[in-house]
Protein backbone atom coordinates (compact mmCIF):
# COMPACT_ATOMS: atom_id res chain seq x y z
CA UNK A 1 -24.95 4.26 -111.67
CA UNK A 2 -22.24 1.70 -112.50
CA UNK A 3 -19.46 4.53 -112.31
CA UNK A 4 -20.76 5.21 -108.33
CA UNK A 5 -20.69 1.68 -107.93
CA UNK A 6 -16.85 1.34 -108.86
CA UNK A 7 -16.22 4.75 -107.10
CA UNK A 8 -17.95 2.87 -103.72
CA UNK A 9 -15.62 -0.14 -103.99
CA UNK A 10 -12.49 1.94 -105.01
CA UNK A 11 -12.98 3.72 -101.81
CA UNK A 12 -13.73 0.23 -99.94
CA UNK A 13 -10.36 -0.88 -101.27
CA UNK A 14 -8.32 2.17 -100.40
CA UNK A 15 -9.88 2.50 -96.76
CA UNK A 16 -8.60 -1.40 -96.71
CA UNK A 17 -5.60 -0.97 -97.42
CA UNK A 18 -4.88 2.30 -94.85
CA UNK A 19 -6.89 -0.05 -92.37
CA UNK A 20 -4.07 -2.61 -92.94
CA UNK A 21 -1.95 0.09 -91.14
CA UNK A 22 -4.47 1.67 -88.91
CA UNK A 23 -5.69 -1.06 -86.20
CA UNK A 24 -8.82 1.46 -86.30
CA UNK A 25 -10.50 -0.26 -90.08
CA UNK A 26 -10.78 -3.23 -90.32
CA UNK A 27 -8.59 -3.80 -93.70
CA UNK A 28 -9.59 -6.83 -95.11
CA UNK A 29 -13.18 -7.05 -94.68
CA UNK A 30 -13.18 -3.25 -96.41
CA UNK A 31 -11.44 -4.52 -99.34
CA UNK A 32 -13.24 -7.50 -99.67
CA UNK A 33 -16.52 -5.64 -100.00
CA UNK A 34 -15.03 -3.02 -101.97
CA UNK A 35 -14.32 -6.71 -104.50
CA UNK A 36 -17.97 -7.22 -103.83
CA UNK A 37 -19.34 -4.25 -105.14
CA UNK A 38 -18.20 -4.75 -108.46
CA UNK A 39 -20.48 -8.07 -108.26
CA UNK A 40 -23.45 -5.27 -107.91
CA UNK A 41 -23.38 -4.39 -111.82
CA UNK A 42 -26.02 -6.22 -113.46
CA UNK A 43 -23.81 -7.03 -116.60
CA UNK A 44 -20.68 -8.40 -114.85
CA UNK A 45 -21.14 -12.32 -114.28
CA UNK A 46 -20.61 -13.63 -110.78
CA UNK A 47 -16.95 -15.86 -109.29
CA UNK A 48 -18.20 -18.30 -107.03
CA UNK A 49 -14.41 -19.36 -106.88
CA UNK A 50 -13.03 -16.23 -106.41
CA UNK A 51 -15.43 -14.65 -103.99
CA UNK A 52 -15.36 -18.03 -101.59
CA UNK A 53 -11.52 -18.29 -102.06
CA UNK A 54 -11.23 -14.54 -101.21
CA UNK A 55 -13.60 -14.30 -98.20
CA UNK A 56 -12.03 -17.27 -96.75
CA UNK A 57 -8.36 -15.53 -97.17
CA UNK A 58 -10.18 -12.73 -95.61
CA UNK A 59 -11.38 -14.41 -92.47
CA UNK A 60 -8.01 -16.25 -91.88
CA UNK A 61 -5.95 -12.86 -91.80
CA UNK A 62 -8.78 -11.44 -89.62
CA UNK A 63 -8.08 -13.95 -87.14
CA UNK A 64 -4.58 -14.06 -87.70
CA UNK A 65 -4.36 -10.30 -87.15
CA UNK A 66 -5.90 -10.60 -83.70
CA UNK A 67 -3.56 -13.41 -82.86
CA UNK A 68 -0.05 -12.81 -84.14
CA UNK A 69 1.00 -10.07 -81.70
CA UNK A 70 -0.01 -12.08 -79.15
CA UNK A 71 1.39 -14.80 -80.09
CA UNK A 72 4.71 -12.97 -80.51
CA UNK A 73 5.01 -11.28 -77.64
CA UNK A 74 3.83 -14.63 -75.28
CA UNK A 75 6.75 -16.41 -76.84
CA UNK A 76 9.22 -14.00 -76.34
CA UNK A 77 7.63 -14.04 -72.53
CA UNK A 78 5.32 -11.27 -72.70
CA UNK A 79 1.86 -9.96 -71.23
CA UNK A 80 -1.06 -8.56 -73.05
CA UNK A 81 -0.25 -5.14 -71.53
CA UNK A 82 2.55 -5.31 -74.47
CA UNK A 83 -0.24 -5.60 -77.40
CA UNK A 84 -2.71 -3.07 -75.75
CA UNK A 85 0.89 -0.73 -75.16
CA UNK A 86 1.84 -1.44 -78.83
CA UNK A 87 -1.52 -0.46 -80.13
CA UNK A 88 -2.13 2.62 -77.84
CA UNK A 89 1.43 3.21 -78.97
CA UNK A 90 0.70 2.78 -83.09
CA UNK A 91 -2.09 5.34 -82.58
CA UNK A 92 -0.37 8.20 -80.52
CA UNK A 93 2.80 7.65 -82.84
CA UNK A 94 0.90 7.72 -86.35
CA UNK A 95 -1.43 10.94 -84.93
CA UNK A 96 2.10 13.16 -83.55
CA UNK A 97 4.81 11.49 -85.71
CA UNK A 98 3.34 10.25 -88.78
CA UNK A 99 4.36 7.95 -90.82
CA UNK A 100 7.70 6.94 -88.66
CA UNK A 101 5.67 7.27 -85.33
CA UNK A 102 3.65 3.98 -86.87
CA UNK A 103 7.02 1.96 -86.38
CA UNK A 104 8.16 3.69 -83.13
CA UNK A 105 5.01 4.23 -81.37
CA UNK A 106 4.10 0.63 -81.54
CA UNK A 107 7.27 -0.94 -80.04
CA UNK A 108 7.43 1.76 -77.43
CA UNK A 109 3.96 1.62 -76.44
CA UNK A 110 4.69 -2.30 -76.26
CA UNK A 111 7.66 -1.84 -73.98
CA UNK A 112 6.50 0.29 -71.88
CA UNK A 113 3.15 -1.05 -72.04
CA UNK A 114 5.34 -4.15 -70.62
CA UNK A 115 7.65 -2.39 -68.16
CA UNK A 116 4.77 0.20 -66.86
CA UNK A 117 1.95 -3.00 -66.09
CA UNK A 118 3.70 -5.37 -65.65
CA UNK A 119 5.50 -5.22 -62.13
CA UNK A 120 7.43 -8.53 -62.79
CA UNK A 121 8.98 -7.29 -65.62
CA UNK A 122 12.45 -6.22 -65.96
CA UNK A 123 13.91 -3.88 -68.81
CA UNK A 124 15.35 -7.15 -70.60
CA UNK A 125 12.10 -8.84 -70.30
CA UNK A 126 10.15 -5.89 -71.44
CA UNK A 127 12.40 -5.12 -74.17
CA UNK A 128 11.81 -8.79 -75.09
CA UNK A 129 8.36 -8.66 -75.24
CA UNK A 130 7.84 -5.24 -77.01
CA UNK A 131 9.97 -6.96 -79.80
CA UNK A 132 8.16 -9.86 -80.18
CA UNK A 133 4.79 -7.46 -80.15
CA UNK A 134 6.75 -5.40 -82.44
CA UNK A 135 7.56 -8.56 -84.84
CA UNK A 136 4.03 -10.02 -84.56
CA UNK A 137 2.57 -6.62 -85.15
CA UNK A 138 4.82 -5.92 -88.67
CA UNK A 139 3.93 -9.92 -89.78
CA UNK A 140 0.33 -9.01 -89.39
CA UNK A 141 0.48 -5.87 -91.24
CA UNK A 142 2.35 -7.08 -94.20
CA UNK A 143 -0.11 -9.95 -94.48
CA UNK A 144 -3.15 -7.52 -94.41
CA UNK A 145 -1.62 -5.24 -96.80
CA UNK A 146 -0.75 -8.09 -99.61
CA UNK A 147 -4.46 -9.37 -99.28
CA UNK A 148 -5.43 -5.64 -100.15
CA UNK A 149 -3.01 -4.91 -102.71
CA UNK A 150 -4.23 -8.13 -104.19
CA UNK A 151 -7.64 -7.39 -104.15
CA UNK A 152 -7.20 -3.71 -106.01
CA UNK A 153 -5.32 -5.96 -108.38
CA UNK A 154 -8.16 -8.50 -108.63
CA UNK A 155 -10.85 -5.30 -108.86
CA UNK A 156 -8.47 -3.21 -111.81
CA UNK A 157 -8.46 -6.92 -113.48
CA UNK A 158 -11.50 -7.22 -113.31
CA UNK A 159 -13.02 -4.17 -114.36
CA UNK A 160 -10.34 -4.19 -117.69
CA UNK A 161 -12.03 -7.38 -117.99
CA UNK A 162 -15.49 -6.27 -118.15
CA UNK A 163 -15.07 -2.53 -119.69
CA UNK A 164 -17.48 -4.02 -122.61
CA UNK A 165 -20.25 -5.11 -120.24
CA UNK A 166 -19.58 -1.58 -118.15
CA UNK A 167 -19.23 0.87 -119.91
């Protein structure tokens, strides 16, 4: 049952990590339950400390993730038609162009998300905006991918750690 129980969280933590890419899964909270389910086995003793310090981590970049492009693309002068373009955009690119569409789509689906919606926007201003979606939307997704590359570090540690009580 324990060898399920590490398959489970594996999986969480891989899904997690794609999710960091894919605005589809949610990354972080995957790969913080995938942590979790380590804490299942009887036998392996329970981290207040690290699960508190790692569900916090995992709430900030949740809320960070909804905020950055946003945040980008309003101080470069943009509208939210430039996040819903870039993420319409990072869908359509990663589904006909993978995995360079992921980069394209989004800024193009932000500009002319932008340009398209936007009827006070010129080409400059759109082009402004897209990057500063674009920028927000990169930021975010390197964030969410350390936090999950860190936790599948923090689950192979731990499991190494544990192989006695385990297996």
């Amino acid at each position: 049952m324990e060898y399920v129980i590490l398959l489970v969280g594996l999986v969480f933590i891989l899904a997690g990590m794609l999710g960091s890419f894919l605005p589809i899964l949610p990354g972080p909270p995957l790969s913080w339950l995938g942590l979790m389910s380590i804490y299942l086995i009887p036998e392996t003793p329970f981290n207040y400390w690290l699960i508190g310090v790692t569900f916090i981590l995992m709430i900030i970049l949740s809320i960070a993730d909804f905020l950055l492009p946003g945040y980008y693309s309003k101080r470069k002068g943009g509208s939210k038609y430039a996040s819903w373009g870039s993420t319409l955009g990072l869908v359509i690119g990663l589904i006909f162009f993978p995995p360079i569409g992921l980069i394209i789509g989004a800024f193009l689906g932000a500009f002319l998300g932008e340009l398209i919606f936007n009827r006070q926007a010129t080409t400059q201003q759109a082009y402004q905006s897209a990057l500063g979606t674009f920028v927000g939307f990169i930021a975010s997704t390197f964030m969410k991918f350390v936090f999950c590359s860190c936790i599948l570090a923090i689950y192979i540690y731990k499991i190494i750690e544990f192989r006695d009580l385990v297996f």
